[in-house]
Protein backbone atom coordinates (compact mmCIF):
# COMPACT_ATOMS: atom_id res chain seq x y z
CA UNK A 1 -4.29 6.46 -4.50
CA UNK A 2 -5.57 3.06 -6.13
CA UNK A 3 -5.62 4.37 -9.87
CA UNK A 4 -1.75 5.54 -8.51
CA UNK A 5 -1.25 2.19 -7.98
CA UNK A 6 -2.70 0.83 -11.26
CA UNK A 7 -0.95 2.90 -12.98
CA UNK A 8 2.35 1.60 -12.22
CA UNK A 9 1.22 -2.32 -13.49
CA UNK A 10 -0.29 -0.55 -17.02
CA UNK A 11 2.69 1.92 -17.38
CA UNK A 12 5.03 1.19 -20.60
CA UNK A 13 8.54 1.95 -20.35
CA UNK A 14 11.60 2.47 -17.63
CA UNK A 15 10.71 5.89 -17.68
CA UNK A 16 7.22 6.01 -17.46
CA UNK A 17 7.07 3.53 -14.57
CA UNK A 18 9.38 5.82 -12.83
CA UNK A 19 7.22 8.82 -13.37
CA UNK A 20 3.91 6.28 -11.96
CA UNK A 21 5.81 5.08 -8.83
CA UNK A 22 7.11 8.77 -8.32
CA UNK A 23 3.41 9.82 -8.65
CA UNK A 24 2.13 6.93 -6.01
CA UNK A 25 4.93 7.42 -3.77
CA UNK A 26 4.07 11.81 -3.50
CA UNK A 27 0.24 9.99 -3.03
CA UNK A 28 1.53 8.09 -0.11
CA UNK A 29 3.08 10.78 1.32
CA UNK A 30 -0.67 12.93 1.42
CA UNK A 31 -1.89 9.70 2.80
CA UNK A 32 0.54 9.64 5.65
CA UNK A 33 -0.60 13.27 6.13
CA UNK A 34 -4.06 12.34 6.36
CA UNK A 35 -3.01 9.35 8.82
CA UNK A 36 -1.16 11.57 11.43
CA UNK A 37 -4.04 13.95 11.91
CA UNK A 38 -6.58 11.71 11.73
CA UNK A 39 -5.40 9.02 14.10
CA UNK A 40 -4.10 11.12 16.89
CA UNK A 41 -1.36 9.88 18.07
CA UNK A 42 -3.21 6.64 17.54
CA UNK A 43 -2.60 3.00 16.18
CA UNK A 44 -5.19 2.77 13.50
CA UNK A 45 -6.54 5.77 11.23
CA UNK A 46 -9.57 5.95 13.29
CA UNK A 47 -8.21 5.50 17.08
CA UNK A 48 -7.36 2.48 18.82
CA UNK A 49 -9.27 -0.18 16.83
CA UNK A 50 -9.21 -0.70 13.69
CA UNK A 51 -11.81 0.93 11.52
CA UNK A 52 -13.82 1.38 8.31
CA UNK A 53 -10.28 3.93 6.67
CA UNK A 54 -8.06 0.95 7.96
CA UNK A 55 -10.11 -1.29 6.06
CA UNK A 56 -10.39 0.58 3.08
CA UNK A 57 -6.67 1.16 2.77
CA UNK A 58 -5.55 -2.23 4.30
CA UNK A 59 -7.48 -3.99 1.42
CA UNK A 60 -4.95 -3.28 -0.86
CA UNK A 61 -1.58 -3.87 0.91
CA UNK A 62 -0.86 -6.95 -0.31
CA UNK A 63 -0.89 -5.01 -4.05
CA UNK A 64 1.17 -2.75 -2.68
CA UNK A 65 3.40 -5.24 -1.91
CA UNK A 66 3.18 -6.78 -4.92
CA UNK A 67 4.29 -3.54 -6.31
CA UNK A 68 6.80 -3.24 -4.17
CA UNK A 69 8.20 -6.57 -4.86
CA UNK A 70 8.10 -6.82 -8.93
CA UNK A 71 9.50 -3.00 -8.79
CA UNK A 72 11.99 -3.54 -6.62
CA UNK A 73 10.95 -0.67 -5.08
CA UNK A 74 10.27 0.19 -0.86
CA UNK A 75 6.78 2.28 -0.92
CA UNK A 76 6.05 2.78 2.54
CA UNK A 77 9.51 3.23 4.38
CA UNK A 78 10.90 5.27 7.36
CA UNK A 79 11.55 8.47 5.99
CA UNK A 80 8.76 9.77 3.82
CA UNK A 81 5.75 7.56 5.36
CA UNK A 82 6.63 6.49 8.99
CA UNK A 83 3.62 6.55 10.10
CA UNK A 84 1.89 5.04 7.56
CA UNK A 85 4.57 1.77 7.57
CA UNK A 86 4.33 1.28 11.31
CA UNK A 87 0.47 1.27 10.91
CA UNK A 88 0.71 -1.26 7.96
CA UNK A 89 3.06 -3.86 10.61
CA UNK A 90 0.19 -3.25 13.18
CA UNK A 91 -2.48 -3.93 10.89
CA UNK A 92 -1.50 -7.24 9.23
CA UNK A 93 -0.34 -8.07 12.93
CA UNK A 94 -3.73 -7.57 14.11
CA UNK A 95 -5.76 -11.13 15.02
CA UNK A 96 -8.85 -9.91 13.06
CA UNK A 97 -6.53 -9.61 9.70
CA UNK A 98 -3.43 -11.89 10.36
CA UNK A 99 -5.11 -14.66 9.00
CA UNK A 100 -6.52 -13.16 6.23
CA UNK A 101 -4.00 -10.84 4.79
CA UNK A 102 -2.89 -12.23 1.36
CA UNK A 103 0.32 -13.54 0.70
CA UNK A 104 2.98 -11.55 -0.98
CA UNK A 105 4.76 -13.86 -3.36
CA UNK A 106 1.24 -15.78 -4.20
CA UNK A 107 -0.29 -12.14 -5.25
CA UNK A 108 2.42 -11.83 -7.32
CA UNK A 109 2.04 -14.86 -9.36
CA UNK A 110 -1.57 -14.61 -9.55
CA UNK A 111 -0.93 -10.61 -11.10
CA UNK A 112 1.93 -12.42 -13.43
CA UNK A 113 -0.98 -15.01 -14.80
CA UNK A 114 -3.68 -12.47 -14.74
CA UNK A 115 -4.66 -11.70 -18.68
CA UNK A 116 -3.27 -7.77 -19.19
CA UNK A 117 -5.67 -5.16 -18.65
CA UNK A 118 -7.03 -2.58 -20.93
């Protein structure tokens, strides 16, 4: 799902950023897939608490975010990943990431003065 998300950032043209947010978006939808049947009914990927998947995947939802933001652009919404944005809300709301989690608008301008990549 990451290079999904990379892709978007390196991709050149209306159309082919289209195609790369199309691609991460049917990603997205597998990962909300994955999420339903492996948390159970549950708040977090791996049960109740939050866990090594909801770490992994948390890490980069501030990019997402980003992405979101500079694409205009909603990623995780109510219709094709419920699951997946209610999880998102409880994870930055959680007290061991609330503090942490990355600010939206300060990712973005540290992407926009990032040199590109290759």
């Amino acid at each position: 799902w990451f290079s999904a998300l990379r892709d978007i950032g390196s991709a050149n043209g209306a159309e082919a950023k289209k195609a790369a947010i199309e691609q991460l978006i049917e990603v997205l939808v597998l990962l909300e897939d994955a999420f339903v049947k492996c948390s159970k009914g549950k708040p977090f990927f791996g049960g109740n608490q939050i866990g090594f998947l909801d770490i992994a995947f948390g890490s980069y939802l501030g990019w997402l975010r980003v992405t979101e933001k500079i694409n205009e652009v909603k990623l995780l919404d109510e219709v094709k990943t419920p699951g997946l944005l209610k999880w998102a809300e409880r994870f930055c709301a959680d007290a061991a990431v609330k503090d942490v989690m990355p600010e939206t608008d300060k990712l973005a301008k540290l992407r926009a003065s990032a040199p590109p990549s290759s």
